[in-house]
PDB file of N, CA and C in Angstrom:
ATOM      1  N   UNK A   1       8.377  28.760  16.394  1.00  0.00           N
ATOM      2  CA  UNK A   1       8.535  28.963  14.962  1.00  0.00           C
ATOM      3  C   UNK A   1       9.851  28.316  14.519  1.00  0.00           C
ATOM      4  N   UNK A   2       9.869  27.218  13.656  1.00  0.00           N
ATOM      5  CA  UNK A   2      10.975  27.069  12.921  1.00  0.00           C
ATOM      6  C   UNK A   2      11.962  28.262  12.090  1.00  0.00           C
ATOM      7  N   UNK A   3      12.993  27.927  12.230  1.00  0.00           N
ATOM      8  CA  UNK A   3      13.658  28.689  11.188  1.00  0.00           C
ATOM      9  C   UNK A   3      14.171  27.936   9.931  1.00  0.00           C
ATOM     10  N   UNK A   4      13.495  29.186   8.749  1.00  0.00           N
ATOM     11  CA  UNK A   4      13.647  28.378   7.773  1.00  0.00           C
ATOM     12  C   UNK A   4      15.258  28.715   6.716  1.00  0.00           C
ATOM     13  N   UNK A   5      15.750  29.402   7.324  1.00  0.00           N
ATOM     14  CA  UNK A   5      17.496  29.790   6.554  1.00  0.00           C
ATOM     15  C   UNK A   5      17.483  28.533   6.084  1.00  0.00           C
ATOM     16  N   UNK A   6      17.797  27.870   7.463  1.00  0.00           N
ATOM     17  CA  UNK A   6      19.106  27.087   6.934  1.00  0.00           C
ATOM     18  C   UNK A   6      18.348  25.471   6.047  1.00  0.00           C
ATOM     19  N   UNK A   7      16.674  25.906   5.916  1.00  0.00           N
ATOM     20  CA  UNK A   7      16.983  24.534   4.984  1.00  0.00           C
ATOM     21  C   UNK A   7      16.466  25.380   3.984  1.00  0.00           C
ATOM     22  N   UNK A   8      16.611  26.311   3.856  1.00  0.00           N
ATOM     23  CA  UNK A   8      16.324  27.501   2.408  1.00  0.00           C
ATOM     24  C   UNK A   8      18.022  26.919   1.834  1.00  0.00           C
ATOM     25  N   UNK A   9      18.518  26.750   2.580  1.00  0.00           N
ATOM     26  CA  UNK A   9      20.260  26.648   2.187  1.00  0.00           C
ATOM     27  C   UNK A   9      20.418  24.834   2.012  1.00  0.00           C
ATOM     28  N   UNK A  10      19.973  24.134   2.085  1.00  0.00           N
ATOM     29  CA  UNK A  10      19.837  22.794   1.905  1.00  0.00           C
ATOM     30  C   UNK A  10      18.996  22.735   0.393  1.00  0.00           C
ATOM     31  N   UNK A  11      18.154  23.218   0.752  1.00  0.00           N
ATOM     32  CA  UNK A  11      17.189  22.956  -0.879  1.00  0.00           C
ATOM     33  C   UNK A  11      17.552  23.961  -1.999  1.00  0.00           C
ATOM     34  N   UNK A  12      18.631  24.729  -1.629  1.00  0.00           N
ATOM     35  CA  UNK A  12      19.352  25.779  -2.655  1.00  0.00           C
ATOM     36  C   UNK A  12      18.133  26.546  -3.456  1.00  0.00           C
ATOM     37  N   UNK A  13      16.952  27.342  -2.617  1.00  0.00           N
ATOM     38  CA  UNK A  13      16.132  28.098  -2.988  1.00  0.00           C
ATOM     39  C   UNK A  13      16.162  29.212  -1.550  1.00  0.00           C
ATOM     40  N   UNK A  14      15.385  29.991  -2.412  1.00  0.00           N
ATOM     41  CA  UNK A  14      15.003  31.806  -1.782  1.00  0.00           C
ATOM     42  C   UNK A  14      13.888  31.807  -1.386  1.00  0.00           C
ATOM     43  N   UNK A  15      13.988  32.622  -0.087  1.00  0.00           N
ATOM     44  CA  UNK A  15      12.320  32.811  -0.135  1.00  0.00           C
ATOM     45  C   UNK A  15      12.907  34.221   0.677  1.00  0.00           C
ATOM     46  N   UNK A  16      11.519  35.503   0.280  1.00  0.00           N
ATOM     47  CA  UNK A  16      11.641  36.428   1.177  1.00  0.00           C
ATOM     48  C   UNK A  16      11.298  36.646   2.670  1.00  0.00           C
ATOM     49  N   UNK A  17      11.636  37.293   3.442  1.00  0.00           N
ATOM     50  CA  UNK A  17      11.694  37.387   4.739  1.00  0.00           C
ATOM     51  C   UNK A  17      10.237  36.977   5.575  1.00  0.00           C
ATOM     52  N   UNK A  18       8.616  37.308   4.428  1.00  0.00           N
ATOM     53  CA  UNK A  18       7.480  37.279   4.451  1.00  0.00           C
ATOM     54  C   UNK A  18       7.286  35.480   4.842  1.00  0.00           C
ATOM     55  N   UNK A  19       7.818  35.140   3.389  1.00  0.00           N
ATOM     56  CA  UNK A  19       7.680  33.756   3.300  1.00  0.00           C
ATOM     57  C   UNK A  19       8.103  33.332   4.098  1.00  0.00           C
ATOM     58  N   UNK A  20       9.826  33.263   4.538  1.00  0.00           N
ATOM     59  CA  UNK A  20      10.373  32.766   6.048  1.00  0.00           C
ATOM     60  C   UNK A  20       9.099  32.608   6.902  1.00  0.00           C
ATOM     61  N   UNK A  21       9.019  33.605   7.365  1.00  0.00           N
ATOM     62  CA  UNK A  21       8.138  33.920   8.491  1.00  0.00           C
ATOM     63  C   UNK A  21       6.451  32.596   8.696  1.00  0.00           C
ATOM     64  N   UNK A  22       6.134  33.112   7.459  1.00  0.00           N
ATOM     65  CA  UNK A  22       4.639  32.155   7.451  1.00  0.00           C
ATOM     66  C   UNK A  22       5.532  30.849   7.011  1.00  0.00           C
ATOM     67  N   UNK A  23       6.057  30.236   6.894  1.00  0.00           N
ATOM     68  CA  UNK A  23       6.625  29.236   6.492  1.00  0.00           C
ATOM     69  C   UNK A  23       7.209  28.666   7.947  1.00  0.00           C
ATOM     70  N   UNK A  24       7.921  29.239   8.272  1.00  0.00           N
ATOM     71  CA  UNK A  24       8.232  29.230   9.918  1.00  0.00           C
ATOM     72  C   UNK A  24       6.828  28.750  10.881  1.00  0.00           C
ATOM     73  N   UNK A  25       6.033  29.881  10.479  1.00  0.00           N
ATOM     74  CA  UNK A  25       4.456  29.611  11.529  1.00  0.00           C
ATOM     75  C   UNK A  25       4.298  28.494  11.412  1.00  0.00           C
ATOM     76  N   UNK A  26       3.842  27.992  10.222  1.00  0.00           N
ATOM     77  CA  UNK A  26       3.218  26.566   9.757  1.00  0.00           C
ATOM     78  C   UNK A  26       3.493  25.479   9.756  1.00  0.00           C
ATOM     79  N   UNK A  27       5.354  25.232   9.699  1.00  0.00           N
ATOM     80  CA  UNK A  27       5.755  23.976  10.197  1.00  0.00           C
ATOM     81  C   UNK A  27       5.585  23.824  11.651  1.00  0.00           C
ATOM     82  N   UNK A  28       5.972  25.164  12.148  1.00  0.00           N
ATOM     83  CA  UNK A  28       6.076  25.305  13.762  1.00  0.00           C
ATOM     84  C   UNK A  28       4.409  24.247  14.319  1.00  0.00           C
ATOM     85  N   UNK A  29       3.595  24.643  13.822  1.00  0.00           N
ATOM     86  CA  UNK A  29       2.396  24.337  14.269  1.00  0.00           C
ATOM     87  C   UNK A  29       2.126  22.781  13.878  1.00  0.00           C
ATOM     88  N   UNK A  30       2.578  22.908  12.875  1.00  0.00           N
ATOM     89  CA  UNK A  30       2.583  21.554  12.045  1.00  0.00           C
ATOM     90  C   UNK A  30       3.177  20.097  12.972  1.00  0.00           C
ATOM     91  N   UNK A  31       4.617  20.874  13.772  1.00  0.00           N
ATOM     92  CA  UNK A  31       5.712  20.043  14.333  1.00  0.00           C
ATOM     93  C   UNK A  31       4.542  19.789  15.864  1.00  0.00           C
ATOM     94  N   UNK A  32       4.158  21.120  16.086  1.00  0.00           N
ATOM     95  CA  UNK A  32       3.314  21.097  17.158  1.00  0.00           C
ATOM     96  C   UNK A  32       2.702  20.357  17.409  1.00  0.00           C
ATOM     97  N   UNK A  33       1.609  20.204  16.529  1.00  0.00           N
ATOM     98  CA  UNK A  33       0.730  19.277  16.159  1.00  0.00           C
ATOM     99  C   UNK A  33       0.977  17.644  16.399  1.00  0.00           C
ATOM    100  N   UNK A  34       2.206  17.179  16.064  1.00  0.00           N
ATOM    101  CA  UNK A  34       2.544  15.603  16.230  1.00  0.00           C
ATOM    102  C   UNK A  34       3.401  15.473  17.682  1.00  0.00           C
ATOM    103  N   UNK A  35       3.314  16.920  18.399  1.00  0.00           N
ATOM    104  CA  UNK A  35       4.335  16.756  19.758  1.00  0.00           C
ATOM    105  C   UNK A  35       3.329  16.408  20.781  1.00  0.00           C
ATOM    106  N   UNK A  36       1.648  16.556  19.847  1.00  0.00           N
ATOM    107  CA  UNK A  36       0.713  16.693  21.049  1.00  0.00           C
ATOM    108  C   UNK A  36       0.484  15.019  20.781  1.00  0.00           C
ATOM    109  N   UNK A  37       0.639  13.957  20.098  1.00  0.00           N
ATOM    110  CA  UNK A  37       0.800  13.056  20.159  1.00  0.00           C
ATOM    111  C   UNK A  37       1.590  11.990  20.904  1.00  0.00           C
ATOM    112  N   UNK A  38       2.501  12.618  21.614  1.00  0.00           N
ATOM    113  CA  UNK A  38       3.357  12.201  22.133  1.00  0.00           C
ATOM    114  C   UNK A  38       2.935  12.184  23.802  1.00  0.00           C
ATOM    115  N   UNK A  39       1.651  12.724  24.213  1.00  0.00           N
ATOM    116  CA  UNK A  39       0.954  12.557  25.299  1.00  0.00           C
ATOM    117  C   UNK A  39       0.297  11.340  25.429  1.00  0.00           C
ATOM    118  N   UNK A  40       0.013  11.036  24.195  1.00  0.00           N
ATOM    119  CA  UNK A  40      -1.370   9.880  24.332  1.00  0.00           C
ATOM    120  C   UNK A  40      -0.189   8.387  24.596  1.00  0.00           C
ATOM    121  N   UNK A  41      -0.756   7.608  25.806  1.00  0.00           N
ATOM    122  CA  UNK A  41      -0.162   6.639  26.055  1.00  0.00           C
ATOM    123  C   UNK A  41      -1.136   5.674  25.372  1.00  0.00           C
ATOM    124  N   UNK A  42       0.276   4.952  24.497  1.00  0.00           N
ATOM    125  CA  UNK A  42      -0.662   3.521  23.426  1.00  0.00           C
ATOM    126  C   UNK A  42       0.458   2.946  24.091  1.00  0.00           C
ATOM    127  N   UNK A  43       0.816   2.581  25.289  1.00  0.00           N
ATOM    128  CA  UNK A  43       1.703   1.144  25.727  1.00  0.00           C
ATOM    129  C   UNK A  43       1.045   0.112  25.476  1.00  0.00           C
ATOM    130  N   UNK A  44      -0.063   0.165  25.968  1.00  0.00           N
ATOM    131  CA  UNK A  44      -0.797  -1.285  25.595  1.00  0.00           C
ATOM    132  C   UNK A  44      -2.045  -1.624  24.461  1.00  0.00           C
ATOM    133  N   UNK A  45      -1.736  -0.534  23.237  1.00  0.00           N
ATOM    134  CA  UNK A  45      -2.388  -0.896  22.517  1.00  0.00           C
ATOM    135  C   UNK A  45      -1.226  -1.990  21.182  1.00  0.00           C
ATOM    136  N   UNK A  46      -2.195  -2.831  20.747  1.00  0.00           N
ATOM    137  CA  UNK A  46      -1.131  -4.039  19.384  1.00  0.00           C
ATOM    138  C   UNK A  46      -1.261  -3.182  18.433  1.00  0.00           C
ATOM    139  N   UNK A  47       0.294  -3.312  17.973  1.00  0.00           N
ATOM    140  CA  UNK A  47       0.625  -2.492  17.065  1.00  0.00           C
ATOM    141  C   UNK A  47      -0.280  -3.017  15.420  1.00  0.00           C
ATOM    142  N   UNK A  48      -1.067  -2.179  14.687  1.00  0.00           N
ATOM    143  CA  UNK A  48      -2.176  -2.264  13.789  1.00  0.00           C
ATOM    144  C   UNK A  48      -1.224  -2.837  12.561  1.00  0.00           C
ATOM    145  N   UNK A  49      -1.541  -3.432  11.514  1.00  0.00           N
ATOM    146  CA  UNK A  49      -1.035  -3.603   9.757  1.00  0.00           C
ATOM    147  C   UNK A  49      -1.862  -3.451   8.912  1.00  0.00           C
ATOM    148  N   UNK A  50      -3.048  -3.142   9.173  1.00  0.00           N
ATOM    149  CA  UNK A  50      -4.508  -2.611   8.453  1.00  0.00           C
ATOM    150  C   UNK A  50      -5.408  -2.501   9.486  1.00  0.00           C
ATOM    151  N   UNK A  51      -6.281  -1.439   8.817  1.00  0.00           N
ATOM    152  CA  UNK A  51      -7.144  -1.252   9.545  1.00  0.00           C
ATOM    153  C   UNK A  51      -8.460  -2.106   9.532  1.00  0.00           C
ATOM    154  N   UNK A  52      -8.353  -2.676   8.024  1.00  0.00           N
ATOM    155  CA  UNK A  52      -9.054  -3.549   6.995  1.00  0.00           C
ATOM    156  C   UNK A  52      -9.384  -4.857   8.052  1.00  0.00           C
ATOM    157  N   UNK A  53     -10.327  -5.950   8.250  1.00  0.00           N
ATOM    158  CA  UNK A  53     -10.003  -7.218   8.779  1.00  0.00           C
ATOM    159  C   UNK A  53      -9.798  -8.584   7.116  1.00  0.00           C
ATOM    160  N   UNK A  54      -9.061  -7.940   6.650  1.00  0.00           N
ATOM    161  CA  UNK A  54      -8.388  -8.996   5.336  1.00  0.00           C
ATOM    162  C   UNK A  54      -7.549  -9.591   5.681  1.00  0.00           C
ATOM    163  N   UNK A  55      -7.744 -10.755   5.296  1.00  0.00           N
ATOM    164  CA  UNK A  55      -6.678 -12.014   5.604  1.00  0.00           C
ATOM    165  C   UNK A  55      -5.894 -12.107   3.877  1.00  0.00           C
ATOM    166  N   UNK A  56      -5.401 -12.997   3.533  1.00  0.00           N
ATOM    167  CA  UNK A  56      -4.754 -13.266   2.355  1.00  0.00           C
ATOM    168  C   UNK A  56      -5.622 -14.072   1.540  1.00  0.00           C
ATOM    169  N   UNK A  57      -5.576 -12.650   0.288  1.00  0.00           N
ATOM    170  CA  UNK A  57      -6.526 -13.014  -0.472  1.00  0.00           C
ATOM    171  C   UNK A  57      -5.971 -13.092  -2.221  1.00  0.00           C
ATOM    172  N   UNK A  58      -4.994 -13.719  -2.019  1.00  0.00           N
ATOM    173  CA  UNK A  58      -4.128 -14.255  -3.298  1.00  0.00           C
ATOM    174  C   UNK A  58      -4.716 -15.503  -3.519  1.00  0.00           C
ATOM    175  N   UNK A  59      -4.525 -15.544  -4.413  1.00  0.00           N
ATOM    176  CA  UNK A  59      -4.582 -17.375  -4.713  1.00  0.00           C
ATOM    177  C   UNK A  59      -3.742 -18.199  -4.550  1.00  0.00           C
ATOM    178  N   UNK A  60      -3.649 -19.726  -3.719  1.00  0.00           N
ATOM    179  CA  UNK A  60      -2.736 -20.723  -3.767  1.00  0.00           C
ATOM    180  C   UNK A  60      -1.866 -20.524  -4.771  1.00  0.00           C
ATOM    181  N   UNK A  61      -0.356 -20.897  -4.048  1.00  0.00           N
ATOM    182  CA  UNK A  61       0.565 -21.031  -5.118  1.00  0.00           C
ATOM    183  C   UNK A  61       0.717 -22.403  -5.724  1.00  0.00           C
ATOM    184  N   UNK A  62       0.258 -22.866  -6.674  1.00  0.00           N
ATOM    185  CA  UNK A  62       0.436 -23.880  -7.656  1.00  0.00           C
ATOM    186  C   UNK A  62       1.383 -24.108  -8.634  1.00  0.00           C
ATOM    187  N   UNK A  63       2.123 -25.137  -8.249  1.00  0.00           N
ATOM    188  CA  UNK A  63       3.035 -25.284  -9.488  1.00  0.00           C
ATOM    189  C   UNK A  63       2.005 -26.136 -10.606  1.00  0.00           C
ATOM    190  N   UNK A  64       2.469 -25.498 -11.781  1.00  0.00           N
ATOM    191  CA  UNK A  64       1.865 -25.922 -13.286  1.00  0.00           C
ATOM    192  C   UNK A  64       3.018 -26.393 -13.835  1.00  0.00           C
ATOM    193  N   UNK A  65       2.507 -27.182 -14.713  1.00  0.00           N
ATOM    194  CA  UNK A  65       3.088 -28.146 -15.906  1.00  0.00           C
ATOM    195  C   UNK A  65       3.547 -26.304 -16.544  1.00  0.00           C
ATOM    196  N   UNK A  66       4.666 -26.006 -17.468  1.00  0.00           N
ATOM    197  CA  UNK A  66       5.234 -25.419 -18.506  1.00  0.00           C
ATOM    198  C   UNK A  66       5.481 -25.532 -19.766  1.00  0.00           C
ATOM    199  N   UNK A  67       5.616 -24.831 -20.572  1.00  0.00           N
ATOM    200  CA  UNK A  67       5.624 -25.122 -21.855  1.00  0.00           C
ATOM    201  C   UNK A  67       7.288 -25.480 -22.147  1.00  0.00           C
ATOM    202  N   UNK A  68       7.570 -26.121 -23.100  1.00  0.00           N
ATOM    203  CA  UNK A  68       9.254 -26.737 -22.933  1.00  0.00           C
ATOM    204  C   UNK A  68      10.013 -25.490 -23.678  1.00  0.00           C
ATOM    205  N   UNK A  69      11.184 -25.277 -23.131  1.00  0.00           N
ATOM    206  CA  UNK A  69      12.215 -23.749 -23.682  1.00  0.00           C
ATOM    207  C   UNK A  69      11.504 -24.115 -25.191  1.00  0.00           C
ATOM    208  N   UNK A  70      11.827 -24.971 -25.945  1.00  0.00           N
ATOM    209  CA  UNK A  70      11.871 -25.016 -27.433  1.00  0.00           C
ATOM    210  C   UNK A  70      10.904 -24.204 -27.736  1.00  0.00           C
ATOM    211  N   UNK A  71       9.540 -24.311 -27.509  1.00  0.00           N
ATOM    212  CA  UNK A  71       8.228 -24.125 -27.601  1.00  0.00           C
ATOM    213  C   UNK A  71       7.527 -22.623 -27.457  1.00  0.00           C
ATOM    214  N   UNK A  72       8.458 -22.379 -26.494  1.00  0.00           N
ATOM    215  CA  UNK A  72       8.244 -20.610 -26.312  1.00  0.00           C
ATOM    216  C   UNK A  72       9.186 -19.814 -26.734  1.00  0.00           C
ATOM    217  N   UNK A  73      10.733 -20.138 -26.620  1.00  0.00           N
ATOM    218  CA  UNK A  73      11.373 -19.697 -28.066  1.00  0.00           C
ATOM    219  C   UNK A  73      11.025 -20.018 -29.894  1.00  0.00           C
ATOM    220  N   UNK A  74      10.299 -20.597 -29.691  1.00  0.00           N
ATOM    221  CA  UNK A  74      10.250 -20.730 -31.188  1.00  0.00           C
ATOM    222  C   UNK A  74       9.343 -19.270 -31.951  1.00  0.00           C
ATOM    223  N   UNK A  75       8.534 -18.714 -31.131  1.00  0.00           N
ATOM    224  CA  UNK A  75       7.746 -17.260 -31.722  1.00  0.00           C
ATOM    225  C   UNK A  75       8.778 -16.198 -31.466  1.00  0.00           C
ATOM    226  N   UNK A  76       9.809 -16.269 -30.846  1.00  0.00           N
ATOM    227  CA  UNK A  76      10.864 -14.995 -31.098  1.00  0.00           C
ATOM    228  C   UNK A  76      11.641 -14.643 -31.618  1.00  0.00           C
ATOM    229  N   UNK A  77      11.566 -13.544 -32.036  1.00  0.00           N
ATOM    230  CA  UNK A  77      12.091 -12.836 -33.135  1.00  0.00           C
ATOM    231  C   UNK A  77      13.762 -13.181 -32.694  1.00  0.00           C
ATOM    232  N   UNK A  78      14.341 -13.225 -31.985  1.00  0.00           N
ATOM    233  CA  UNK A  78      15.792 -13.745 -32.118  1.00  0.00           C
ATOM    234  C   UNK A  78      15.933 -14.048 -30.708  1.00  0.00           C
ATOM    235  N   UNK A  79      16.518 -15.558 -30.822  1.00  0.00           N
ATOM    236  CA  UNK A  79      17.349 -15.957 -29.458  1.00  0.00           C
ATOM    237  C   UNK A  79      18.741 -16.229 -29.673  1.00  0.00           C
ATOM    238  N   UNK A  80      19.297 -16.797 -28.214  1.00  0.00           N
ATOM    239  CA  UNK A  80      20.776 -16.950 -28.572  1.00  0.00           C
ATOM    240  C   UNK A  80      20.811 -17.821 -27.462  1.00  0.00           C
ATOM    241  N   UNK A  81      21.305 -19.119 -27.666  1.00  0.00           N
ATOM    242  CA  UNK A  81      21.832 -20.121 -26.513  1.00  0.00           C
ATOM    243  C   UNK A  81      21.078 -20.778 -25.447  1.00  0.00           C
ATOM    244  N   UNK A  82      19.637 -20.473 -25.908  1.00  0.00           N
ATOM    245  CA  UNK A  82      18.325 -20.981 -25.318  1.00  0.00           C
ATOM    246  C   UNK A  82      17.519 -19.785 -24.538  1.00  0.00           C
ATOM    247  N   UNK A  83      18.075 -18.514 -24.937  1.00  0.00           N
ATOM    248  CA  UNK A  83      17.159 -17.314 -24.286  1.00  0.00           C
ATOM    249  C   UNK A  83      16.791 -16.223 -25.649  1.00  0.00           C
ATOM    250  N   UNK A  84      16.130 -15.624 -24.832  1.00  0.00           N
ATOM    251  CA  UNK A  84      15.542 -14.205 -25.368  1.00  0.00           C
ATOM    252  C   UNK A  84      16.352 -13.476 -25.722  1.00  0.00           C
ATOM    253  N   UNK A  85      16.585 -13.095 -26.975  1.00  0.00           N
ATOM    254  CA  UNK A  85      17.849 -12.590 -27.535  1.00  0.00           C
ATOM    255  C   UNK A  85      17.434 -10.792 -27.824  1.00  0.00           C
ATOM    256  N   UNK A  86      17.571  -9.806 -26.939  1.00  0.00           N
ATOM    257  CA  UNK A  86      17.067  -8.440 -26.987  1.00  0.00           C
ATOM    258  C   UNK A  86      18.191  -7.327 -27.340  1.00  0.00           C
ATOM    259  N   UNK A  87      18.268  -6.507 -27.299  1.00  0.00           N
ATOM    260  CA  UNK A  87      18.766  -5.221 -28.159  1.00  0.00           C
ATOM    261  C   UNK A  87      19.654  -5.086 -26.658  1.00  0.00           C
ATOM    262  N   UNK A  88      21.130  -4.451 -26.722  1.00  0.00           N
ATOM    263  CA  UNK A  88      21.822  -4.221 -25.454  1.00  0.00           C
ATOM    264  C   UNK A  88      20.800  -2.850 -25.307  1.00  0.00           C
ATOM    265  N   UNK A  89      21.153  -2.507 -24.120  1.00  0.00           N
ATOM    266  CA  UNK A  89      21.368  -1.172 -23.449  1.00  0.00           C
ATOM    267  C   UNK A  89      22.142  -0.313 -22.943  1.00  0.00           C
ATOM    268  N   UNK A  90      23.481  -1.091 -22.897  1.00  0.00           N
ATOM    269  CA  UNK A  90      24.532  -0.339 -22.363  1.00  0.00           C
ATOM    270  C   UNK A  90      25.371  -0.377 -23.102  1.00  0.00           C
ATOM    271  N   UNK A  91      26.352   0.777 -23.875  1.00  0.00           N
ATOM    272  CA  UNK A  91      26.985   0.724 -24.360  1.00  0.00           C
ATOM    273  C   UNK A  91      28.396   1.438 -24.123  1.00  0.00           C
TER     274      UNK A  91
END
């Protein structure tokens, strides 16, 4: 059984002695649970990155022709010095 004080005292919450207790059981079993993992020998299994068999399924990166600065600043509501001229945030 875990004890749960001292991370009752980390997460700056209460629990009664009840709760301790079943709270205690359940990680305990919980922790248990992934210690029984620690039997199974995977030395020689390759380590997985999906389980999926997907290869890369983006599209080619293509460079495109662009529209010229002038051209896409010209629909905004305010620029300054060849950019996007927006409201600060920090003040």
């Amino acid at each position: 059984m875990i004890e749960i004080k001292e991370y009752e005292e980390m997460a700056m919450i209460e629990t009664t002695d009840a709760d301790r207790e079943t709270l205690g059981r359940r990680l305990g079993a919980i922790v248990d649970g992934f210690a029984t993992l620690d039997l199974i020998d995977a030395g020689n299994v390759a380590p997985l990155v999906s389980v999926l068999d997907l290869h890369n399924v983006m599209r080619e990166d293509v460079a495109k022709k662009l529209l010229p600065r002038h051209e896409i600043l010209a629909n905004a509501p305010e620029q300054y010095d060849g950019y996007f001229q927006v409201p600060g945030t920090l003040e």
